[in-house]
N, C-alpha and C. Protein backbone atom coordinates (compact mmCIF):
# COMPACT_ATOMS: atom_id res chain seq x y z
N UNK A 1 27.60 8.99 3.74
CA UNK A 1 27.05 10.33 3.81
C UNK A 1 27.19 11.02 2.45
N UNK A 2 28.36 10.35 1.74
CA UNK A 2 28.31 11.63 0.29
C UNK A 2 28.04 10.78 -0.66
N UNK A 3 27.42 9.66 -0.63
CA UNK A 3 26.14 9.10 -1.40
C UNK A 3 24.92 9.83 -1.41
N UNK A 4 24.52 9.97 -0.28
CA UNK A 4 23.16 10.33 0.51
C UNK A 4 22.92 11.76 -0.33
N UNK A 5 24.20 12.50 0.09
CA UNK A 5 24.10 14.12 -0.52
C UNK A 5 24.19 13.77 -2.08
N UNK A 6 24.70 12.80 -2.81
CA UNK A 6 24.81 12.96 -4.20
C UNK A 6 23.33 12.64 -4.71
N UNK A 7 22.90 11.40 -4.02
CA UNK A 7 21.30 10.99 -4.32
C UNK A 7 20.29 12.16 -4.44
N UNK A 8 20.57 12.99 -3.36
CA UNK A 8 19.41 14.34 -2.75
C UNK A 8 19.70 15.02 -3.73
N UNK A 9 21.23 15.54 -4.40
CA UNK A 9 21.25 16.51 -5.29
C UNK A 9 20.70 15.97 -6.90
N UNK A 10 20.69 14.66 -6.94
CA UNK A 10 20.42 13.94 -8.42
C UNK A 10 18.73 14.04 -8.64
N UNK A 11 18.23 14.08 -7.16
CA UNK A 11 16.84 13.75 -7.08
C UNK A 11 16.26 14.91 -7.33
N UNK A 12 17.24 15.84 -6.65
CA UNK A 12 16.45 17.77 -6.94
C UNK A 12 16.81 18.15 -8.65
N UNK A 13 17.99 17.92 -9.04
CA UNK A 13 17.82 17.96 -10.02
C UNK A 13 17.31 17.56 -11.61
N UNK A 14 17.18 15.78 -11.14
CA UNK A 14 16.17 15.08 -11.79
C UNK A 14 14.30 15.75 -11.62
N UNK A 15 14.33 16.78 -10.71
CA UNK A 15 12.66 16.65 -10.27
C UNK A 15 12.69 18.27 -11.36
N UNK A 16 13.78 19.03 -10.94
CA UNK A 16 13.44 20.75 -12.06
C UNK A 16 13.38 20.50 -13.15
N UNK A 17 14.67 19.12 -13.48
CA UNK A 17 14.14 19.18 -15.60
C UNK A 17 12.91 18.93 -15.37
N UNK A 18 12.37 17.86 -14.63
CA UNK A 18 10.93 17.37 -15.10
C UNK A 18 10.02 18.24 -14.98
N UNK A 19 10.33 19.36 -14.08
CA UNK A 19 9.54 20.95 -13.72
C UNK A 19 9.45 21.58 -15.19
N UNK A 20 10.66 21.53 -15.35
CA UNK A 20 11.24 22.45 -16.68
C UNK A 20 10.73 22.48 -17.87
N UNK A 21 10.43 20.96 -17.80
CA UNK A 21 9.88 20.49 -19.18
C UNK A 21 8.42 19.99 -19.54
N UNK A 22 7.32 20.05 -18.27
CA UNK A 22 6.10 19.62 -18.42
C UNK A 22 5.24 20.36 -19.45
N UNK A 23 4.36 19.85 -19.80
CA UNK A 23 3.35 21.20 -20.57
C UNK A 23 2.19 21.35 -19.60
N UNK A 24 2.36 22.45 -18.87
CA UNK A 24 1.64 22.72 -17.60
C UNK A 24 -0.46 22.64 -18.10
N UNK A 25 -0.40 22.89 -19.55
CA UNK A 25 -1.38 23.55 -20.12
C UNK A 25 -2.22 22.21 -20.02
N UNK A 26 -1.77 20.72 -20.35
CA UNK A 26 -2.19 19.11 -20.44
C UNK A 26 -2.40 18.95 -18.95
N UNK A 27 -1.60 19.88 -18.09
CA UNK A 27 -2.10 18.88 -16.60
C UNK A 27 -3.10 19.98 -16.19
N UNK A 28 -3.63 20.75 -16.58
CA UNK A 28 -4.71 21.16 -15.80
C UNK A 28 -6.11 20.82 -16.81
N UNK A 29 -5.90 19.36 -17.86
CA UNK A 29 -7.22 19.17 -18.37
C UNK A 29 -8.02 17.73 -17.04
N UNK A 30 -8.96 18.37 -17.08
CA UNK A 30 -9.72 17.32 -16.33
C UNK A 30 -9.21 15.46 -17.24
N UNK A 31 -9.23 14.66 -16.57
CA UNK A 31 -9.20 13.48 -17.14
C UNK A 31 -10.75 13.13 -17.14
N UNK A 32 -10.44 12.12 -18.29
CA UNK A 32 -12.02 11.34 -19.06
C UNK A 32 -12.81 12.17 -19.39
N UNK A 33 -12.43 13.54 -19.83
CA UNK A 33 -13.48 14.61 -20.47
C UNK A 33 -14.21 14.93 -19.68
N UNK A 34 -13.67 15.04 -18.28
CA UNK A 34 -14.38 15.45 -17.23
C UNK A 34 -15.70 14.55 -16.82
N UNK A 35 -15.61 13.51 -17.62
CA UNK A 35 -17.11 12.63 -17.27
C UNK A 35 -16.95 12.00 -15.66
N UNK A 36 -17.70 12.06 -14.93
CA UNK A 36 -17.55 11.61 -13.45
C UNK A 36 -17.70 9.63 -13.47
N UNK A 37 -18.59 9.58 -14.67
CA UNK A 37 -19.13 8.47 -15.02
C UNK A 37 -18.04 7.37 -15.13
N UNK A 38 -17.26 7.81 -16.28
CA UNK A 38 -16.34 7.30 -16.64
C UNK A 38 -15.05 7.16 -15.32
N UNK A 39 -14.86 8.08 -14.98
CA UNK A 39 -13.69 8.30 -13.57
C UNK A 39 -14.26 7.13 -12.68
N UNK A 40 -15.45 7.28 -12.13
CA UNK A 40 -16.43 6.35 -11.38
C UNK A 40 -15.76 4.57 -11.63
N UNK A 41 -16.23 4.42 -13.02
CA UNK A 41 -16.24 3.24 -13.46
C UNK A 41 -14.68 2.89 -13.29
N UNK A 42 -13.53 3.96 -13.54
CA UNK A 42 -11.82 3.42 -13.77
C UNK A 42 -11.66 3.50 -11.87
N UNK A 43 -12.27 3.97 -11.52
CA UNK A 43 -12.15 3.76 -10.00
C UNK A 43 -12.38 2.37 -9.18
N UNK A 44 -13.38 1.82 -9.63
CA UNK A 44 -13.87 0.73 -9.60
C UNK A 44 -12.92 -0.20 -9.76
N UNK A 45 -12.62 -1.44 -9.38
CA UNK A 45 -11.76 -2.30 -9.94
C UNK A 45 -12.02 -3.87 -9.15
N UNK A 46 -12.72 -4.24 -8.97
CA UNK A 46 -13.52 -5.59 -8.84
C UNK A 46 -14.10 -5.71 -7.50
N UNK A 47 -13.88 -5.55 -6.50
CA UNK A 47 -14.86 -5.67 -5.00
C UNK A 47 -14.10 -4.48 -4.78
N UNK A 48 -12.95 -4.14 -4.53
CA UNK A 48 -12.87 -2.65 -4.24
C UNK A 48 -13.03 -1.44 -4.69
N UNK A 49 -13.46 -0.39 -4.31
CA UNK A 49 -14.03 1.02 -4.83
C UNK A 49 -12.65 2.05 -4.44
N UNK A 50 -11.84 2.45 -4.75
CA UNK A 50 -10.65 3.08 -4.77
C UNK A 50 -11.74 4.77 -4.70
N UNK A 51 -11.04 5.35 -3.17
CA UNK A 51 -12.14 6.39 -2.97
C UNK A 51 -10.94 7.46 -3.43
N UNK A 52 -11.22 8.53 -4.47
CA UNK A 52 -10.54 9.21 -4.87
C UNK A 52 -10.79 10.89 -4.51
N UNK A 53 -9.02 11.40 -4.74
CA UNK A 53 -8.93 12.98 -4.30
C UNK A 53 -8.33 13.35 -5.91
N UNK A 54 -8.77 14.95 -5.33
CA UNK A 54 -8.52 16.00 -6.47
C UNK A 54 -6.64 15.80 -6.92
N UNK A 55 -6.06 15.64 -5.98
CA UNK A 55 -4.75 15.23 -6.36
C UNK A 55 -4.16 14.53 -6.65
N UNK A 56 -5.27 12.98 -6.21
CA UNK A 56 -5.06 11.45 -7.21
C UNK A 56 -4.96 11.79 -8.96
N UNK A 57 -6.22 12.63 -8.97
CA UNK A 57 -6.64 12.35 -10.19
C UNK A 57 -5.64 13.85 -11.02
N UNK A 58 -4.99 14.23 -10.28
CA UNK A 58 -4.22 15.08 -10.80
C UNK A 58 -3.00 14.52 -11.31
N UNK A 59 -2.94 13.88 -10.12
CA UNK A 59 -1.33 12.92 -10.41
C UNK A 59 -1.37 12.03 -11.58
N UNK A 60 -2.44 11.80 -11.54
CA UNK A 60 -2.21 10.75 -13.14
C UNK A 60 -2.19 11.80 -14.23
N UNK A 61 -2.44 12.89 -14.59
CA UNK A 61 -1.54 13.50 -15.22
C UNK A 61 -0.12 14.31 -15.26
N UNK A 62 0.27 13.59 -14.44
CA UNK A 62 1.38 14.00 -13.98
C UNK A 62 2.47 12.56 -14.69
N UNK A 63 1.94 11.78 -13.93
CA UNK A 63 2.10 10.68 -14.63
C UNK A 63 2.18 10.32 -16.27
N UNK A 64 1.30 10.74 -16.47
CA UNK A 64 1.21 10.61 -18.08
C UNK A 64 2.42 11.82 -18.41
N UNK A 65 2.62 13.15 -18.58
CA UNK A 65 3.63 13.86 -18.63
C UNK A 65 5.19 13.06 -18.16
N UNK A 66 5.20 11.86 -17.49
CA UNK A 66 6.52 11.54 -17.14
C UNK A 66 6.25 10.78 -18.17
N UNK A 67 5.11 10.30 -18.34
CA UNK A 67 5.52 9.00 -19.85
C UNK A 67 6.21 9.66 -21.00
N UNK A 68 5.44 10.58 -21.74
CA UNK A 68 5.56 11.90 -22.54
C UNK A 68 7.40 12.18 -22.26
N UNK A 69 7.44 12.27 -21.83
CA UNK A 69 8.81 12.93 -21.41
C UNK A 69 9.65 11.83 -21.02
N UNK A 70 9.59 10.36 -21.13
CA UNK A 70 10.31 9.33 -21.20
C UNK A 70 11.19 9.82 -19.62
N UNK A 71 10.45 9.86 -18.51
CA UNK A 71 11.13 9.90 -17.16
C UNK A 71 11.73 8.83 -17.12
N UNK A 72 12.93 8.71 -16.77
CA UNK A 72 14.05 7.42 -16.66
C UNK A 72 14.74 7.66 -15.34
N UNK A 73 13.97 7.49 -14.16
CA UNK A 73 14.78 7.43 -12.82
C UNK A 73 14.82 6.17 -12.31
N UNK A 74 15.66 6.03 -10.84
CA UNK A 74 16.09 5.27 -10.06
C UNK A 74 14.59 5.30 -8.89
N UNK A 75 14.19 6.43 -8.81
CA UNK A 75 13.17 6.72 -8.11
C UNK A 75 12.23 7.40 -8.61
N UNK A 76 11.93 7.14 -10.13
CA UNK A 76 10.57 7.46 -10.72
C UNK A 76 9.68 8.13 -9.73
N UNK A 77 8.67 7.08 -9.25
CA UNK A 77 7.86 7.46 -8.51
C UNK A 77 7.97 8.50 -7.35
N UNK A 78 9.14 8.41 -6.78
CA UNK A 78 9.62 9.73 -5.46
C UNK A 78 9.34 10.88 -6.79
N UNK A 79 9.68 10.85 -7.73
CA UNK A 79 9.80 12.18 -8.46
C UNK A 79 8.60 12.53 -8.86
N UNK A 80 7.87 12.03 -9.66
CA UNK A 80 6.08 11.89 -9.48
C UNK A 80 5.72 12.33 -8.30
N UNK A 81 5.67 11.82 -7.51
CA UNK A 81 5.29 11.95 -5.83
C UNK A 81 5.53 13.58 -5.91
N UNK A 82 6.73 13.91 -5.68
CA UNK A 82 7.65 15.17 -5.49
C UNK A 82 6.74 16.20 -5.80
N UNK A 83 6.91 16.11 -7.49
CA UNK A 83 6.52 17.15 -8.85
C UNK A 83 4.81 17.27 -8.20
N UNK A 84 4.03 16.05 -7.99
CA UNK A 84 2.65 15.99 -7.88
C UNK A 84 2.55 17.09 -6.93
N UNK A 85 3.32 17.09 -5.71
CA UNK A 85 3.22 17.97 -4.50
C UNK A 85 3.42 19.64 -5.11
N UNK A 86 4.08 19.71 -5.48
CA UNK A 86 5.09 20.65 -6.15
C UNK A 86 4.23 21.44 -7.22
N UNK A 87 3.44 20.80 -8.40
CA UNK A 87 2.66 21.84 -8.55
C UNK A 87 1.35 21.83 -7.86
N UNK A 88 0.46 20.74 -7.22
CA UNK A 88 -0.98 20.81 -6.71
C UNK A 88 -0.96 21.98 -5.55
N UNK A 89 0.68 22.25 -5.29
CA UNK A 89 0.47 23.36 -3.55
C UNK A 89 0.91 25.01 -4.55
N UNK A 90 1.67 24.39 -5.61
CA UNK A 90 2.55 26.15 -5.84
C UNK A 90 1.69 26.44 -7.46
N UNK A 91 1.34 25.30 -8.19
CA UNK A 91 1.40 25.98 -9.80
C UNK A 91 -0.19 25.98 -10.17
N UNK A 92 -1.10 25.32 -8.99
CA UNK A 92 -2.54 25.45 -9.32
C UNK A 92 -2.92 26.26 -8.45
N UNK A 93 -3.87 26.98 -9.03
CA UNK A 93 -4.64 28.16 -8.12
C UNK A 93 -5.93 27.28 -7.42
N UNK A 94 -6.53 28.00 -6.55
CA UNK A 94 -8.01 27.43 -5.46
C UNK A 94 -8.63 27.19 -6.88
N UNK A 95 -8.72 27.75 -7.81
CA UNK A 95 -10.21 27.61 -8.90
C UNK A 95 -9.94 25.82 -9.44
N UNK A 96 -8.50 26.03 -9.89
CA UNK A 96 -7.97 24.78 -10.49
C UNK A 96 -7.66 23.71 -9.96
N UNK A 97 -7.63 23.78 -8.24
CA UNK A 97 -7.44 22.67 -7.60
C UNK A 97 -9.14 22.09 -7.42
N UNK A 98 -10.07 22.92 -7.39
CA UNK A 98 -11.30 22.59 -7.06
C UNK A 98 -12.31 22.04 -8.24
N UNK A 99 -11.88 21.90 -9.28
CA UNK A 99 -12.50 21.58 -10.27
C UNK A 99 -12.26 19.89 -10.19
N UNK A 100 -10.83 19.45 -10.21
CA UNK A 100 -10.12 18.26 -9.59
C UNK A 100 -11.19 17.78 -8.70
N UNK A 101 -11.00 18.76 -7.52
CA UNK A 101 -11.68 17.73 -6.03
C UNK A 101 -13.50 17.67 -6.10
N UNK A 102 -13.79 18.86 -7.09
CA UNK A 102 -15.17 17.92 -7.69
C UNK A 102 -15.21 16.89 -8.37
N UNK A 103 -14.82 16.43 -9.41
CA UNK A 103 -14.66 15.97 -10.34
C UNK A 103 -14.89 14.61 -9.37
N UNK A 104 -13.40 14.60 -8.23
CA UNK A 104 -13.12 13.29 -7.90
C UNK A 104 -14.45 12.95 -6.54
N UNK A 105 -15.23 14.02 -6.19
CA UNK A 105 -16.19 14.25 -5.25
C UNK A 105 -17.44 13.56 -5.81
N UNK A 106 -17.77 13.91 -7.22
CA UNK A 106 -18.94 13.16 -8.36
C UNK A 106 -18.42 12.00 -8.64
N UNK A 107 -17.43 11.45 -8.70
CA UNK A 107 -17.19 10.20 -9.14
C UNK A 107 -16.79 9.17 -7.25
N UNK A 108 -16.82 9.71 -6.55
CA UNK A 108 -16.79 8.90 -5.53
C UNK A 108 -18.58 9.09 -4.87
N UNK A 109 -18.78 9.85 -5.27
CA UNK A 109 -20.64 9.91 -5.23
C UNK A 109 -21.20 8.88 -5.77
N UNK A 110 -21.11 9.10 -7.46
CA UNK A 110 -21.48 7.88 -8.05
C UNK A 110 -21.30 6.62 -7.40
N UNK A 111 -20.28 6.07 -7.36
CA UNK A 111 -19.28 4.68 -6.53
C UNK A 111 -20.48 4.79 -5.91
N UNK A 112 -20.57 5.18 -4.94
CA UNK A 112 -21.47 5.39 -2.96
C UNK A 112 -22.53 5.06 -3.34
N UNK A 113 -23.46 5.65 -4.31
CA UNK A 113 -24.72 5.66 -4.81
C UNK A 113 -24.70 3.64 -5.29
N UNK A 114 -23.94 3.22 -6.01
CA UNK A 114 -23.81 2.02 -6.54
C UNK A 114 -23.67 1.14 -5.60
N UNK A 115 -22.82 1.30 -4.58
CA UNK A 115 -22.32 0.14 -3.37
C UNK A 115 -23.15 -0.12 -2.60
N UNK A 116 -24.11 -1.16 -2.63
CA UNK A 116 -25.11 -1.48 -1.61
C UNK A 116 -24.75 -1.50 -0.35
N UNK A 117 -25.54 -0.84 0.68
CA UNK A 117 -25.10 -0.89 2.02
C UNK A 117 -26.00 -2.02 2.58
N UNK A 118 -25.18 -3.37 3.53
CA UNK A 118 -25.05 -4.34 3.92
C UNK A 118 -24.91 -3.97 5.36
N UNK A 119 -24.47 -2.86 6.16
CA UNK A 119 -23.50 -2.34 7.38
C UNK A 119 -24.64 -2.76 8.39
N UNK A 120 -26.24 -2.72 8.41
CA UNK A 120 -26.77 -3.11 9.66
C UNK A 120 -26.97 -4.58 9.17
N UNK A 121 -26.74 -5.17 8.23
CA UNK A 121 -27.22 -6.99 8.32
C UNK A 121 -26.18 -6.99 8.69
N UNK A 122 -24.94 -7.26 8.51
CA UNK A 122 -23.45 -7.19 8.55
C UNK A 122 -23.59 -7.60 10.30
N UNK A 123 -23.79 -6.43 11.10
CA UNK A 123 -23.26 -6.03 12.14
C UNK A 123 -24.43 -7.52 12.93
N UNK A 124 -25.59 -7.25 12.23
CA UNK A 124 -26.64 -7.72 13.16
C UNK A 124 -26.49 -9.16 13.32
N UNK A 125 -25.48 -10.06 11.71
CA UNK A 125 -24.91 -11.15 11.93
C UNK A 125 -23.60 -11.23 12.43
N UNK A 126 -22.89 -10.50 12.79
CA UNK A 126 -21.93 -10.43 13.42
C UNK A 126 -22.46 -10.60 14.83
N UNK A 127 -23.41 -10.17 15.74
CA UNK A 127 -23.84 -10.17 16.60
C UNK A 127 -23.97 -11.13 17.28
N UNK A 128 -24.67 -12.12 16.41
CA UNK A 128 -25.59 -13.77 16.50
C UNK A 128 -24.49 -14.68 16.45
N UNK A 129 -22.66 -14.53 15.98
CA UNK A 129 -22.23 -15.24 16.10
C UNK A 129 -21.83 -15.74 17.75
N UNK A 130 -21.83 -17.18 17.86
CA UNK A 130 -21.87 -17.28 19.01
C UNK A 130 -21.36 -18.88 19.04
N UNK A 131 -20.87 -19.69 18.11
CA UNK A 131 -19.87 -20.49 17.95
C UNK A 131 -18.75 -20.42 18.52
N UNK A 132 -18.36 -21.14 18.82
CA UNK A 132 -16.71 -21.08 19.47
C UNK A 132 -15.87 -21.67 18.51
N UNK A 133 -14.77 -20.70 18.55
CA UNK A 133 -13.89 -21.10 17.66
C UNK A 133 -12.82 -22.08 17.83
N UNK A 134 -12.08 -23.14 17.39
CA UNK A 134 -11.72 -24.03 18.07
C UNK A 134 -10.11 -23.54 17.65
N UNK A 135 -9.25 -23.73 18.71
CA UNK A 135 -7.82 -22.94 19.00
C UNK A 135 -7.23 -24.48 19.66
N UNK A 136 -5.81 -24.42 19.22
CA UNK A 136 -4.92 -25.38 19.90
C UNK A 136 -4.24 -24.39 21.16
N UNK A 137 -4.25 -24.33 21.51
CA UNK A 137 -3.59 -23.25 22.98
C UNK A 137 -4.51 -22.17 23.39
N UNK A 138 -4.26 -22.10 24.39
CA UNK A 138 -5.20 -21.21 25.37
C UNK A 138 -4.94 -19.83 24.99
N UNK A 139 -3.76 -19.34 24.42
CA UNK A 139 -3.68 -18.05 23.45
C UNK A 139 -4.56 -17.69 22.24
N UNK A 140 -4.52 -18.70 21.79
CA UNK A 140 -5.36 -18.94 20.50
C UNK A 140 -6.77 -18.81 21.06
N UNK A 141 -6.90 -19.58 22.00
CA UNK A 141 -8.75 -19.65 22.53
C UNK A 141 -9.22 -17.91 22.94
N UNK A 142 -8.22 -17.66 23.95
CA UNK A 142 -8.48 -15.98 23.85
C UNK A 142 -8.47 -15.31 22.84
N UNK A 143 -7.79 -15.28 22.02
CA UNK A 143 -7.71 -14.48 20.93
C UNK A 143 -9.04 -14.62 19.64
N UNK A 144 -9.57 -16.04 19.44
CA UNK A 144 -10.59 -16.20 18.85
C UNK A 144 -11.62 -15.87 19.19
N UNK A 145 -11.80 -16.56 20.68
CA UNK A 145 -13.33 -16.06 21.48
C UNK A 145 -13.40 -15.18 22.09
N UNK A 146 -12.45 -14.21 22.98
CA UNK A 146 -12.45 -13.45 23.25
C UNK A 146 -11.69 -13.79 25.11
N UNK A 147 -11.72 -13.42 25.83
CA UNK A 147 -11.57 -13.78 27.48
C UNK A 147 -12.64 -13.82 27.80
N UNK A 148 -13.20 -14.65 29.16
CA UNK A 148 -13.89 -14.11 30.06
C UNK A 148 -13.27 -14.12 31.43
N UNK A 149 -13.51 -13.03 31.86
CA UNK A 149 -13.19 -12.44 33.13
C UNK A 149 -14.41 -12.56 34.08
N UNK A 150 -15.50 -13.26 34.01
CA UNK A 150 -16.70 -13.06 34.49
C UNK A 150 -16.52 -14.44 35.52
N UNK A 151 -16.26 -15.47 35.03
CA UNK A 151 -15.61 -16.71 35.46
C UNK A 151 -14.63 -16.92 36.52
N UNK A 152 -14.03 -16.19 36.57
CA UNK A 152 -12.44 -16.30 37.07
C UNK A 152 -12.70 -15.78 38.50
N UNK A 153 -12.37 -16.67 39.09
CA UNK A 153 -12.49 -16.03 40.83
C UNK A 153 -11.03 -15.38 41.96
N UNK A 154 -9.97 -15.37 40.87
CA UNK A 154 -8.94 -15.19 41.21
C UNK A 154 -8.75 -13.55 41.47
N UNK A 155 -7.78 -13.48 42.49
CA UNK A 155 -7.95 -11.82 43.01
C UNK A 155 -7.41 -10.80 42.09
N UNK A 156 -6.84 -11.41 40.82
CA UNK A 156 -6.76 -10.37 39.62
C UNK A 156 -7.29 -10.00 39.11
N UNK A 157 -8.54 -10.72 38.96
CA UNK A 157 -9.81 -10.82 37.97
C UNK A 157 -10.91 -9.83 38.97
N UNK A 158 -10.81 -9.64 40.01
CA UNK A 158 -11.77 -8.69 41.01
C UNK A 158 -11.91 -7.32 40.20
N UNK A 159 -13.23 -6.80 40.25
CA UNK A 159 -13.04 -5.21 39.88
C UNK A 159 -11.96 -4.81 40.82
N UNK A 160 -11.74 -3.22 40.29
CA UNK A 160 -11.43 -2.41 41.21
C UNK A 160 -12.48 -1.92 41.93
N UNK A 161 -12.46 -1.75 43.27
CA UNK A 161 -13.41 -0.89 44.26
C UNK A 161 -13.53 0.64 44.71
């Protein structure tokens, strides 16, 4: 227990220097010069599209400020995490949080606009499958093909009436 309380007090006080000492003025610049283009493209990262918020893209300057400031914790990231919360709810105003959640709104647009939608071939070959999948145990056979209950003449298998 007076681990626990020493950790909580190391962690609150590891999180105010890092309060103490940010340059508040660097985390409210848009990242990539505000280009959506560019955000778009660092979003991107090989078949997955990483769908981004105004407070993702906040946090990485937040991030960068812990580099800046040579953050040296046990729980780095809880403190990041923390601080991220800490100013996106108390030290940015509606104007300054919303510039963020455009920013990250145009660059997950872009993404959307780029990602070919596949969702009705997809589904419509998903449909047509009709192979059976081959299972060593009768768990396995349900679980691949599915049950049928249509078969079964046993009084469990009856609707209800």
């Amino acid at each position: 227990m007076h681990t626990r309380r020493a950790r909580m007090i190391s962690t609150r006080s590891t999180l105010c220097n890092f309060l103490n000492h940010i340059n508040y003025h660097d985390l409210y610049i848009l990242p990539y010069n505000s280009n959506a283009n560019v955000l778009a493209a660092h979003a991107r990262n090989g078949r997955m599209t990483q769908i981004l918020t105004g407070k993702q893209i906040m946090k990485q300057n937040v991030k960068r400020e812990a580099n800046r400031l040579r953050l040296r914790s046990h729980n780095r990231q809880y403190i990041i995490n923390l601080a991220t919360e800490v100013i996106w709810n108390l030290r940015y105003t509606q104007f300054q949080r919303q510039r963020f959640i455009n920013l990250a709104n145009n660059a997950n647009s872009i993404n959307q606009s780029l990602t070919p939608v596949y969702n009705n071939d997809t589904l419509f070959r998903i449909s047509r499958i009709n192979t059976p999948q081959t299972a060593i145990n009768q768990l396995e056979r349900d679980f691949y093909n599915g049950s049928n209950f249509c078969n079964n003449s046993s009084y469990d298998s009856l609707p209800f009436l």
